[in-house]
Protein backbone atom coordinates (compact mmCIF):
# COMPACT_ATOMS: atom_id res chain seq x y z
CA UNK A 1 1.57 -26.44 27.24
CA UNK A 2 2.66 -24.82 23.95
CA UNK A 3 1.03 -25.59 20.38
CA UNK A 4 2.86 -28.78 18.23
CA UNK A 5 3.18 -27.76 14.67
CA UNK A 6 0.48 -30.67 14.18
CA UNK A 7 -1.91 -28.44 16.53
CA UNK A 8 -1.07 -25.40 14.77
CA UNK A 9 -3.53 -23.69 11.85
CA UNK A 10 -2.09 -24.13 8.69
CA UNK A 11 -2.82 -20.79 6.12
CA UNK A 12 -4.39 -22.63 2.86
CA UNK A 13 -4.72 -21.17 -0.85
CA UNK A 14 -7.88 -20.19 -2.52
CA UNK A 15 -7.81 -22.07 -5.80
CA UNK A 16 -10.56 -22.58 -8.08
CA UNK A 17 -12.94 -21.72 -5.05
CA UNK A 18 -11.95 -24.43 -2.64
CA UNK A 19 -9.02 -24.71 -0.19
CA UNK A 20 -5.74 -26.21 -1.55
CA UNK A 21 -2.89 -27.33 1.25
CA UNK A 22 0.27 -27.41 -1.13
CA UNK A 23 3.54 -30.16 0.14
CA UNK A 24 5.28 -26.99 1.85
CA UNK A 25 4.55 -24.89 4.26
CA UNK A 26 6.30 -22.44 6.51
CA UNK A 27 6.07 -20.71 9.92
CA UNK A 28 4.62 -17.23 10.39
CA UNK A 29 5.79 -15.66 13.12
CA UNK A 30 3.73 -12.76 15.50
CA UNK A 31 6.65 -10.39 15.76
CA UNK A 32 4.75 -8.17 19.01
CA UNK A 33 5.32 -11.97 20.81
CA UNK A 34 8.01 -14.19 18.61
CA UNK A 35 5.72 -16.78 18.64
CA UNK A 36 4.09 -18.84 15.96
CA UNK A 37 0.91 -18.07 15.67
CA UNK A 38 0.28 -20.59 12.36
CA UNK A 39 1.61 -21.76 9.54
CA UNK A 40 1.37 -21.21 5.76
CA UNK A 41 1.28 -23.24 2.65
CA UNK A 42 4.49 -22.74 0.31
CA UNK A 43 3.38 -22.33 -3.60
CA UNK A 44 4.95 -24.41 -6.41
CA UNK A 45 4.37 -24.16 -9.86
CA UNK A 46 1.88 -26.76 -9.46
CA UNK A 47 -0.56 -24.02 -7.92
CA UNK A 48 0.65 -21.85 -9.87
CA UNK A 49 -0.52 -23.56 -13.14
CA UNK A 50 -3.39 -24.11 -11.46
CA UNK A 51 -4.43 -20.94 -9.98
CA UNK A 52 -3.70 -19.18 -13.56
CA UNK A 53 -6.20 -22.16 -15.12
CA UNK A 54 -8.82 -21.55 -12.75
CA UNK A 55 -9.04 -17.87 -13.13
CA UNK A 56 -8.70 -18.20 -17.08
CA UNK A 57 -11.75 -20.51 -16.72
CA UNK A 58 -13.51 -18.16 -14.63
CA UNK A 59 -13.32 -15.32 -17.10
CA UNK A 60 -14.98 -16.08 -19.41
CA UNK A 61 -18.61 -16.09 -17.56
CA UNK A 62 -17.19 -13.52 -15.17
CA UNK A 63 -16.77 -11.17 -17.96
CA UNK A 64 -20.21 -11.18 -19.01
CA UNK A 65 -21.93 -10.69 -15.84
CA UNK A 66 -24.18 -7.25 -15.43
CA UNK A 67 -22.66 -4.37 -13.56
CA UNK A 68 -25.68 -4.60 -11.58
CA UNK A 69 -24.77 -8.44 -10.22
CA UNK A 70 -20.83 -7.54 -9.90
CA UNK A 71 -22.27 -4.32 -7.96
CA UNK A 72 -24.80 -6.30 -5.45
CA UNK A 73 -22.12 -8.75 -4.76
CA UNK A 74 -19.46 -6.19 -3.95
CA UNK A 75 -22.31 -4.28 -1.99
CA UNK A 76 -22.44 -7.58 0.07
CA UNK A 77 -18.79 -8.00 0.99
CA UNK A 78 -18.74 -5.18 2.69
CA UNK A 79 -21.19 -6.54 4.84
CA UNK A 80 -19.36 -9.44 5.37
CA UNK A 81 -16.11 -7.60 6.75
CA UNK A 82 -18.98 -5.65 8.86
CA UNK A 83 -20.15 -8.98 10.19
CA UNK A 84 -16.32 -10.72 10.72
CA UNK A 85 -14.69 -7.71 11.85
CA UNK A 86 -13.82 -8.78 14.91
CA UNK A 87 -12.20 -11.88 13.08
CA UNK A 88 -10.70 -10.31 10.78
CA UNK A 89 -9.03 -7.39 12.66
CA UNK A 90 -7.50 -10.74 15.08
CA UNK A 91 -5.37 -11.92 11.67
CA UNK A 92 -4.12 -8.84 11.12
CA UNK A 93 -2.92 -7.87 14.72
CA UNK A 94 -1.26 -11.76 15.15
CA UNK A 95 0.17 -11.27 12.52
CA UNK A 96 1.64 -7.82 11.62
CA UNK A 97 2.03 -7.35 15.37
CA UNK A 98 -0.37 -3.88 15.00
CA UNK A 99 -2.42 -2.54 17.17
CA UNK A 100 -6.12 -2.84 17.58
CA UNK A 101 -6.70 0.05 16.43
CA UNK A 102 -5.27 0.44 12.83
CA UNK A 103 -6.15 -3.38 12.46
CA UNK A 104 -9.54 -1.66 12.71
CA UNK A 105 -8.81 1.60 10.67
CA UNK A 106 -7.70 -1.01 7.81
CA UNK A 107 -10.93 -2.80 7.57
CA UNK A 108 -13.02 0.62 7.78
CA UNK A 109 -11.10 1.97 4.92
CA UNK A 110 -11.45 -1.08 2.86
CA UNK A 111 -14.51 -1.65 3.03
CA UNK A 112 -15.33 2.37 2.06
CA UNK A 113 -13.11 1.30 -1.26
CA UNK A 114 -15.55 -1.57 -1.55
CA UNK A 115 -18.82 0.60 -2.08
CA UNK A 116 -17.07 3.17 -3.54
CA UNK A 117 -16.31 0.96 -6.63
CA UNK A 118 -19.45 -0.85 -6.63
CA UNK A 119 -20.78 2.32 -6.71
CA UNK A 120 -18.89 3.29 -9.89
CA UNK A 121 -19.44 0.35 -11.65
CA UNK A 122 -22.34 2.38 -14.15
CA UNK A 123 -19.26 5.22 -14.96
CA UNK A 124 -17.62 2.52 -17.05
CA UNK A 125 -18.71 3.36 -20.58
CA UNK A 126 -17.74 3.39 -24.27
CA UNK A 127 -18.56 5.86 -26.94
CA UNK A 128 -19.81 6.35 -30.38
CA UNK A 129 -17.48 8.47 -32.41
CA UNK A 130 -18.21 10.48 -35.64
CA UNK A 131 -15.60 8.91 -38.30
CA UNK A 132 -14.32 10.49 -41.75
CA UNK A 133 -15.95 8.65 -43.81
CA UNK A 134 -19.98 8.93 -44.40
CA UNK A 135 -21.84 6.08 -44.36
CA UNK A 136 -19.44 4.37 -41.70
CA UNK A 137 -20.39 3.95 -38.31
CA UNK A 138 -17.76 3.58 -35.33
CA UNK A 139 -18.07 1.86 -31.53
CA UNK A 140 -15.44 2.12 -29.06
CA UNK A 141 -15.71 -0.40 -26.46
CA UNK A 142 -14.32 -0.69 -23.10
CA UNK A 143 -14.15 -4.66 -22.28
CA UNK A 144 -11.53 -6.40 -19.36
CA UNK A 145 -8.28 -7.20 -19.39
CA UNK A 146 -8.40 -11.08 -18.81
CA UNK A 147 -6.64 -12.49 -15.68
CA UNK A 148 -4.98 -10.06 -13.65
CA UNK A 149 -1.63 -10.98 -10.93
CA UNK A 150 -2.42 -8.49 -8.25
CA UNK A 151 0.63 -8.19 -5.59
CA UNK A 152 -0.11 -6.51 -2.00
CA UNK A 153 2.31 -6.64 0.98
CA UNK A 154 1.74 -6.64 4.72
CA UNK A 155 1.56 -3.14 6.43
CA UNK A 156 -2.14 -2.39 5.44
CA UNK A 157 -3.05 -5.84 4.07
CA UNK A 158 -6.47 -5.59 3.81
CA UNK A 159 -6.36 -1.82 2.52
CA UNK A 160 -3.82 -2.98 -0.10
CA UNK A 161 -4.92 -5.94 -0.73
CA UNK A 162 -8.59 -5.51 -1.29
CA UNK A 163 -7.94 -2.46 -3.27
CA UNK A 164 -5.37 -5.00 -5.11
CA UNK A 165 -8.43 -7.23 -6.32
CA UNK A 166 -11.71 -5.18 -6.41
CA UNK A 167 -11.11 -2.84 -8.97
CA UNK A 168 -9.86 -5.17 -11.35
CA UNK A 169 -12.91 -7.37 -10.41
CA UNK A 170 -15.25 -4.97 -10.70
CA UNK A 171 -14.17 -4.56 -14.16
CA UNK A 172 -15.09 -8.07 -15.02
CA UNK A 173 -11.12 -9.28 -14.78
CA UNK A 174 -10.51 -12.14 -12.63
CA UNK A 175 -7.79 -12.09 -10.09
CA UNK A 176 -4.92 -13.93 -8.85
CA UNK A 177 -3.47 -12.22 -5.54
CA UNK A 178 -0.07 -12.88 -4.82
CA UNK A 179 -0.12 -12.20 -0.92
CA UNK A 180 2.48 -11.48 1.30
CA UNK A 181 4.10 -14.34 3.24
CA UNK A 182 4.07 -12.25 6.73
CA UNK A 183 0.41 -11.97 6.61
CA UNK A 184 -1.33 -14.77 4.52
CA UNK A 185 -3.96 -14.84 6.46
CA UNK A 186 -5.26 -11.44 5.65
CA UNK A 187 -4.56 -12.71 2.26
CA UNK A 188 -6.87 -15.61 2.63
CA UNK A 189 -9.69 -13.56 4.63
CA UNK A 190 -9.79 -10.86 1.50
CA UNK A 191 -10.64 -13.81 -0.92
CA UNK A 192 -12.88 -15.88 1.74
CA UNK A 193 -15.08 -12.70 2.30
CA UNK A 194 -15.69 -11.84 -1.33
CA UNK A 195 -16.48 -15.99 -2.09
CA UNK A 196 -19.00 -15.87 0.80
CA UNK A 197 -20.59 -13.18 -0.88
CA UNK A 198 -21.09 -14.58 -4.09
CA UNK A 199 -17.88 -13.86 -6.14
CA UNK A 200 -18.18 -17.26 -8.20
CA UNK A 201 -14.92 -19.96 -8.38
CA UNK A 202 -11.61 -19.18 -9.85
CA UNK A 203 -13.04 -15.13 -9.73
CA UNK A 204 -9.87 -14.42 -7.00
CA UNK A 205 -7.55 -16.72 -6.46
CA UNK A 206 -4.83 -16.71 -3.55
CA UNK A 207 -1.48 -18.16 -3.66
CA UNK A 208 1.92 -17.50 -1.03
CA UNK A 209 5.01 -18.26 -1.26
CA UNK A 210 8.39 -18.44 0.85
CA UNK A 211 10.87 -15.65 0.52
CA UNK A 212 13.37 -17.79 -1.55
CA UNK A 213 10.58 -18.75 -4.45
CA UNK A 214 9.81 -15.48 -4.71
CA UNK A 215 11.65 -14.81 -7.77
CA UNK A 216 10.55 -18.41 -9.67
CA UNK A 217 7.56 -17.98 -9.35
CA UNK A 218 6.61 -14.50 -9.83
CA UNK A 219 8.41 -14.64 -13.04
CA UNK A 220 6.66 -18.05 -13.53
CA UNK A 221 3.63 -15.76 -13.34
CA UNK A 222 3.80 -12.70 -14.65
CA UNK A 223 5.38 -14.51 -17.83
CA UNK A 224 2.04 -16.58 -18.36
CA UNK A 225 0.17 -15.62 -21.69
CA UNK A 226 -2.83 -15.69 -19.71
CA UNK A 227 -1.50 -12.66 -17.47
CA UNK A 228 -2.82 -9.49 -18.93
CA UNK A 229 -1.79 -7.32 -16.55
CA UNK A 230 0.05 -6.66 -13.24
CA UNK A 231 -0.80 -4.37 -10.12
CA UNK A 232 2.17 -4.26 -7.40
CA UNK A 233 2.29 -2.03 -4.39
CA UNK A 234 5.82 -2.48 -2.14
CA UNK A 235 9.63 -1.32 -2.50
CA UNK A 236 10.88 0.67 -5.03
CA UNK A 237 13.71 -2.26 -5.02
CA UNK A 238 11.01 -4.87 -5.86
CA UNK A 239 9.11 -2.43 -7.85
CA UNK A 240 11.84 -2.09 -10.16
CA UNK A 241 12.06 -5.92 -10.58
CA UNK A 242 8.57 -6.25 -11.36
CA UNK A 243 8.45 -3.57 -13.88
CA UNK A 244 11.25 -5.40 -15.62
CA UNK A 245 9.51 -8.41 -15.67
CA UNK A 246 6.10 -6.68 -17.13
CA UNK A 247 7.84 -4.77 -20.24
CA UNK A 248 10.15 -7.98 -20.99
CA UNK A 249 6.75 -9.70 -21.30
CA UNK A 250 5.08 -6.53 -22.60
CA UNK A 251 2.27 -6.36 -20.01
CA UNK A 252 0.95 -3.41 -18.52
CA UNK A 253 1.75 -2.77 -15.02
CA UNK A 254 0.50 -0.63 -11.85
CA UNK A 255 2.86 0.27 -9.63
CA UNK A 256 2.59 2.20 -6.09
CA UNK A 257 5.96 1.84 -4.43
CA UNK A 258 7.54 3.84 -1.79
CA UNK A 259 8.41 7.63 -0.78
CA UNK A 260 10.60 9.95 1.50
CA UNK A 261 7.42 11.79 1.57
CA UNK A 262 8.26 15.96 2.80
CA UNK A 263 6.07 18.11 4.99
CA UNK A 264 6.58 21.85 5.30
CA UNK A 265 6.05 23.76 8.11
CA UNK A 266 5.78 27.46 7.24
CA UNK A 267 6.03 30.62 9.25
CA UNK A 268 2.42 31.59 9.10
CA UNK A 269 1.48 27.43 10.22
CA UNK A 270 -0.61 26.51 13.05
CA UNK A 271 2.11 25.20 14.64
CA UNK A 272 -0.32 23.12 17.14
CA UNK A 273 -1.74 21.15 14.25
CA UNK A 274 1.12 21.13 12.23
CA UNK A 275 3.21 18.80 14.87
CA UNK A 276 0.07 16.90 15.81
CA UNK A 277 -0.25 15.46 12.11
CA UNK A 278 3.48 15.40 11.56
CA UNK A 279 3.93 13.61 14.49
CA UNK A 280 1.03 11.00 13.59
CA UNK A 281 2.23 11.34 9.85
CA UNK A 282 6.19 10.49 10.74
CA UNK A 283 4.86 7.55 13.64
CA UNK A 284 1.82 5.73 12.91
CA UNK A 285 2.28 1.87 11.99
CA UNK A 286 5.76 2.45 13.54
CA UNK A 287 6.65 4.72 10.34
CA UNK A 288 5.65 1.62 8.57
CA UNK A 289 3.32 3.49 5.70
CA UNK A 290 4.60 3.95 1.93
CA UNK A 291 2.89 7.49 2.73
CA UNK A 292 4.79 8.18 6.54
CA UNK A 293 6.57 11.54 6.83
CA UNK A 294 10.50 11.09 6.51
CA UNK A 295 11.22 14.62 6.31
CA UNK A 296 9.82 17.75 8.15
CA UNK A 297 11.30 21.24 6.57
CA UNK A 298 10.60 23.81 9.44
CA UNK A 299 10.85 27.77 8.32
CA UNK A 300 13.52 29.18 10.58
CA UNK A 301 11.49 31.45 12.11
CA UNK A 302 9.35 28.93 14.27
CA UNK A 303 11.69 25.89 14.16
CA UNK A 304 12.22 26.37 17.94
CA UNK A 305 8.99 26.59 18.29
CA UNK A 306 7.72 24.04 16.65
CA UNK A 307 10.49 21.58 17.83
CA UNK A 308 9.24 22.31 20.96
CA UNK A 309 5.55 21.77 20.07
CA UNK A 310 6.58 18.17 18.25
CA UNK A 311 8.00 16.54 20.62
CA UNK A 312 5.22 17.13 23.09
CA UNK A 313 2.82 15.87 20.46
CA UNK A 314 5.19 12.27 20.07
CA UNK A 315 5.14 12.42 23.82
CA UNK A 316 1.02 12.72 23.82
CA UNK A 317 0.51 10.04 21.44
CA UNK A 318 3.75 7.59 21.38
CA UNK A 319 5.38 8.64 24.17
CA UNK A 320 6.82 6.61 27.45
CA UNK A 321 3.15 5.86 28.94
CA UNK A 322 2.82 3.26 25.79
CA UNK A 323 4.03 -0.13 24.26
CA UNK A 324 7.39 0.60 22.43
CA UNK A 325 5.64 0.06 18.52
CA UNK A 326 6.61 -3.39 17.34
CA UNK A 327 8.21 -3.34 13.60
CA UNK A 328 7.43 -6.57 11.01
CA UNK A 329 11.00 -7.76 11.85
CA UNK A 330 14.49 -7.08 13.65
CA UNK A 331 15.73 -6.40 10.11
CA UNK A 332 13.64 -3.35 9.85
CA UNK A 333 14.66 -1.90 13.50
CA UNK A 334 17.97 -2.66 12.49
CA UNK A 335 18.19 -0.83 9.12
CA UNK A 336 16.27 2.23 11.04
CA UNK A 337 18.91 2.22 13.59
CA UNK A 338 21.72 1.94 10.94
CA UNK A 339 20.49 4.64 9.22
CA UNK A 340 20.12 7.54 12.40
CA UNK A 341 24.03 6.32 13.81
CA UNK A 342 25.36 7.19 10.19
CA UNK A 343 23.52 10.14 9.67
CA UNK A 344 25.23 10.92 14.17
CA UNK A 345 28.48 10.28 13.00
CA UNK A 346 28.43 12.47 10.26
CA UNK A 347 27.36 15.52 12.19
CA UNK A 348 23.56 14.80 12.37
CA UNK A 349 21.97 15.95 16.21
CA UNK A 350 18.93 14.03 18.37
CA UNK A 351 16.60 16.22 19.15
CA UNK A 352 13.76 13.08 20.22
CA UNK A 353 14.11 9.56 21.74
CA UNK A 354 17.24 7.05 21.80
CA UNK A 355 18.30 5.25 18.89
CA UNK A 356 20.12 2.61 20.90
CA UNK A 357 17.54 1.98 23.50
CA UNK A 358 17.01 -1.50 24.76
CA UNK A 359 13.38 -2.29 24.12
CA UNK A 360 11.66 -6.11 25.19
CA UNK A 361 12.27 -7.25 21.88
CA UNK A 362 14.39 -6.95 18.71
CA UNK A 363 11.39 -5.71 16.98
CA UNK A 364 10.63 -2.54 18.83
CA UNK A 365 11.77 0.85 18.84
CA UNK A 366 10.53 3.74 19.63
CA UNK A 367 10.03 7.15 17.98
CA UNK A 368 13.26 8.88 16.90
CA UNK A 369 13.50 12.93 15.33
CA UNK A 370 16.89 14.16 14.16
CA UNK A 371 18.05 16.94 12.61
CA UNK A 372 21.44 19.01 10.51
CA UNK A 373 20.33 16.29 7.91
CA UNK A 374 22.93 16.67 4.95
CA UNK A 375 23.31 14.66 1.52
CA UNK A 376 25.92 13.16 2.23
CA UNK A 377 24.34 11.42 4.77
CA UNK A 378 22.65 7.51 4.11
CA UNK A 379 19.04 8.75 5.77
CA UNK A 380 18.90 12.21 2.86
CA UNK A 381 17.73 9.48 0.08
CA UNK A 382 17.15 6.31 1.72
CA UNK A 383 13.04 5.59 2.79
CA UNK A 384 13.41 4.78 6.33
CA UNK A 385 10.15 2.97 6.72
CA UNK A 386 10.10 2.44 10.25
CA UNK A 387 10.19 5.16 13.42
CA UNK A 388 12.28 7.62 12.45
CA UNK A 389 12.13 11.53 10.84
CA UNK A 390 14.69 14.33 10.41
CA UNK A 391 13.62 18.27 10.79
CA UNK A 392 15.54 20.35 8.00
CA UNK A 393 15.72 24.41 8.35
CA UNK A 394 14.13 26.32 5.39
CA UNK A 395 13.69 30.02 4.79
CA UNK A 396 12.20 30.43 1.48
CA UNK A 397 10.36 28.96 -0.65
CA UNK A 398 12.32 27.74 -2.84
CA UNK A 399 14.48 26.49 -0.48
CA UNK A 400 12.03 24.49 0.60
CA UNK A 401 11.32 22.97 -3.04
CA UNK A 402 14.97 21.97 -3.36
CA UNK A 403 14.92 19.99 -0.59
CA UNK A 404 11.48 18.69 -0.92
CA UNK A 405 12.28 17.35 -4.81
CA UNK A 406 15.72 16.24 -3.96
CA UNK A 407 14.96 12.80 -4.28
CA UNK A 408 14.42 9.86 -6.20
CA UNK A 409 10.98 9.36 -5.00
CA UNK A 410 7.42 11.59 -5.10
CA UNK A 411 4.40 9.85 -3.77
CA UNK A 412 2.77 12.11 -1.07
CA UNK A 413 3.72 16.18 0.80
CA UNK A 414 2.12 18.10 3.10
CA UNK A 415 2.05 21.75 3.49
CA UNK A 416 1.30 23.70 6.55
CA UNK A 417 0.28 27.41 6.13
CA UNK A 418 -2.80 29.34 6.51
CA UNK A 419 -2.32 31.35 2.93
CA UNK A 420 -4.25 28.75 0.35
CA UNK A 421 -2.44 30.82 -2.28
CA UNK A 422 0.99 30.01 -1.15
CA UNK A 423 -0.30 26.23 0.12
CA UNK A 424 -0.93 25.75 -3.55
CA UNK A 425 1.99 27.00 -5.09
CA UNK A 426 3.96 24.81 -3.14
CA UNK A 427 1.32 21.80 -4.16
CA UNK A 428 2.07 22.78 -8.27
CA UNK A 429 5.51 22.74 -7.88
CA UNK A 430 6.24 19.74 -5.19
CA UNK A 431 6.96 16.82 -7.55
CA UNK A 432 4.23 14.19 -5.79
CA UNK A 433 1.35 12.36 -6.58
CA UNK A 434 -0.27 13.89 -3.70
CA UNK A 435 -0.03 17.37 -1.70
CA UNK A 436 -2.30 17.61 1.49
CA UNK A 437 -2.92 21.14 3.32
CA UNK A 438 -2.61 21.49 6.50
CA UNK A 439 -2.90 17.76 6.61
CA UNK A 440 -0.06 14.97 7.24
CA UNK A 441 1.45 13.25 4.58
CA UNK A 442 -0.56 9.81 5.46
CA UNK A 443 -3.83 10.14 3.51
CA UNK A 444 -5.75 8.24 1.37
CA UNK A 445 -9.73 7.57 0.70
CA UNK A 446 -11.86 6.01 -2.05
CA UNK A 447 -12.93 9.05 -3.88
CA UNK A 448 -9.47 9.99 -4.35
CA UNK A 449 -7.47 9.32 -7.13
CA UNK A 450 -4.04 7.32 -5.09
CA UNK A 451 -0.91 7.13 -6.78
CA UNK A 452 2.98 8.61 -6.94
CA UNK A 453 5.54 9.86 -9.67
CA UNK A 454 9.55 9.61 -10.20
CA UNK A 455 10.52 6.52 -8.62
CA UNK A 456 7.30 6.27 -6.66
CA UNK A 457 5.46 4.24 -9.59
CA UNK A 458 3.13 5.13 -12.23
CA UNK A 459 -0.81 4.41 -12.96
CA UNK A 460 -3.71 5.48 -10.14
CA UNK A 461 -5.55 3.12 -7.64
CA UNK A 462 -9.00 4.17 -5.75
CA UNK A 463 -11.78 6.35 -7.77
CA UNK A 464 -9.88 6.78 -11.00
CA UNK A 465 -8.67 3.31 -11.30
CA UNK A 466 -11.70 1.74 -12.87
CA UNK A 467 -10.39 2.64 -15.62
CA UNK A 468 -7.05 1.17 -15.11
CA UNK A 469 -8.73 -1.90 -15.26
CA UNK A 470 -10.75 -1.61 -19.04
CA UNK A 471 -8.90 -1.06 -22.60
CA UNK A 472 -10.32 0.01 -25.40
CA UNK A 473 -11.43 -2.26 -28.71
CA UNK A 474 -12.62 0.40 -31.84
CA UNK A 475 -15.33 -1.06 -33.93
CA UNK A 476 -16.14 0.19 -37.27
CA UNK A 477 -19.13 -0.72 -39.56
CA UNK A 478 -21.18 0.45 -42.36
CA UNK A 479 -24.69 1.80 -41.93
């Protein structure tokens, strides 16, 4: 017998430290199965009033505890994703529809970006300045924002959304975290791990929302005085939105949005590693990575080659022997698909998979390389986000910059070569927040500063972003 909705699970908030079931809710849906796996509460501006309350409340004790205590506490939460794993990683997969395996790889990485920022808890610091006049003395602080609205989505939740709320927290800002309807459990883990280690009430706070609130209330929220600042990571589309939002209320905002992220392959590559980590770059998560390679410019001289040498490297690792990769929705196979037949009927060739293949369900599709790309084509500027990448023919380089900067967005490259010299001409010039040698495009890790330009946002998560977190109050005295 199938689940009732009265014997399904239903996804509460985290408000104020206990569990809040709001009048709404709404259905998430597995998309590897179509089925239900539980349901979700729906916010209203009830919690929303509420949530902001609790974390204003929280503040001001939060703020004032030791970097030591914030550290040991942090320290501990790790542990506790080390302890839950297993139950974790089963939220993320019945939800997302993932694999195993980066349901895994997402709970590794955060919890290396939870001792890495416990760890640099001490580096926050302020400074005691000479001033022009004698006899006065001069402090510059570094002190927390306040309450912080921290926004993740749903295709590395816990990467995104723990990095979302720890750096802020170990700032001494309290959170709220906005999650993601299509994986609010992950949402509700991140904050149920750091309370069982000792984060104190209304520290993080966790609300959801359906998709046709989402414009009430995050303006309802980001418009609260007690907001002091804003971290987002998602579309550009949204992105844009919330940056509105943020300067209309003049609040400083983080933003890490998406990218049609290049690699180049040049003559001197090794071609075997080059389409291993292109092919993992372009196909992991089903393409479904802000940092996924949508664009692979192939010197001339070893595009055959290399074509050749990609497409048994998608075979290895995504070919036929394996699941077709699920996708968070038809909508996203369908705007993949879209995109591939336009760029076909404009002149654009196949060189890898089917783009109208049949697959078990509506959200699957398997990998997909094209090529003869041209502007004038939908796929040259549009973020694909899901299976699909397009080979482009270079011959020098600054061919290859033209085509790697033609576009609106400039969050993460990749170069293949074995000259450094020439790898890191192309990494000065390439207009990204990130350029990785002889590495794909998909790379991120604590002690890295993370973090894109152009359209791709503005401000830095991971190592650097402690900072992001602290401003700066000058106080002068006389001695």
């Amino acid at each position: 017998m199938g689940s009732t909705a009265e014997d399904l699970h239903t996804v509460p908030f985290l408000i104020g430290g206990k569990e809040v079931h709001p009048e709404k809710s709404f259905e998430v849906v597995n998309p590897a199965t179509g089925k239900v796996v539980h349901r979700c509460g729906a916010a209203s501006e009830k919690e929303v009033k509420a949530a902001v309350e609790a974390a204003s409340k929280a503040f001001k004790t939060w703020k004032n505890t030791t970097p030591k205590s914030r550290r040991d506490i942090l320290f501990k939460a790790a542990s506790v994703i080390e302890r839950r794993k297993e139950e974790l990683a089963g939220y993320m997969v019945a939800e997302t529809g993932c694999s195993q395996h980066w349901a895994e790889f997402n709970l590794k990485v955060a919890q290396d970006l939870i001792v890495d920022v416990a760890g640099r808890l001490a580096t926050i610091e302020g400074s005691f300045p000479a001033t022009e006049t004698e006899g006065v003395g001069a402090l510059v602080l570094r002190e927390p924002f306040g309450v912080v609205l921290a926004i993740a989505p749903w295709n590395a939740p816990y990467i995104l959304g723990i990095r979302s709320v720890v750096f802020p927290l170990a700032a001494g800002n309290t959170v709220i975290l906005k999650g993601t309807e299509l994986a609010p459990r992950v949402m509700w883990a991140i904050a149920d791990v750091l309370r069982e280690a000792g984060v104190p009430d209304g520290a993080v706070n966790v609300l959801v929302h359906e998709p046709s609130a989402a414009a009430e209330i995050t303006q309802s929220l980001i418009a609260n005085p007690e907001i002091k600042k804003i971290n987002f990571t998602g579309s550009t589309v949204v992105g844009r939105i919330i940056a509105k939002l943020a300067g209309e209320n003049l609040k400083p905002v983080l933003l890490e949005l998406g990218g049609k992220n290049p690699a180049i392959v040049w003559e001197d590559a090794d071609l075997d590693l080059a389409a291993i980590e292109c092919a993992k770059g372009s196909f992991l998560n089903s393409g479904q990575i802000c940092m996924a390679t949508d664009r692979i410019l192939v010197h001339k001289k070893v595009r055959a080659e290399f074509e050749d040498k990609l497409k048994k490297a998608i075979d290895q690792i995504f070919g036929p022997q394996t699941e077709a990769p699920v996708l968070i929705h038809a909508p996203s196979v369908d705007k993949n698909k879209k995109l591939l037949n336009d760029a076909v009927s404009k002149g654009a060739k196949v060189l890898y998979g089917d783009i109208n293949a049949e697959e078990p369900s509506k959200t699957r599709m398997r990998p997909v390389v094209i090529s003869d790309v041209t502007p004038n084509m939908d796929i040259y500027q549009t973020e694909s986000f899901g299976p699909s990448v397009a080979l482009y023919d270079i011959e020098t380089e600054e061919e290859a910059l033209r085509i790697a900067n033609d576009t609106e967005y400039g969050l993460s490259s990749a170069v293949f070569t074995e000259d450094l010299r020439r790898g890191l001409r192309f990494a000065k010039e390439i207009e990204t927040g990130a350029v990785h040698i002889n590495h794909m495009t998909v790379h991120d890790e604590s002690a890295l500063p993370h973090g894109g330009a152009k359209a791709s946002g503005y401000g830095r998560f991971n190592s650097f972003a402690i900072n992001e977190w602290v401003r700066t109050k000058t106080v002068t005295f006389k001695m």
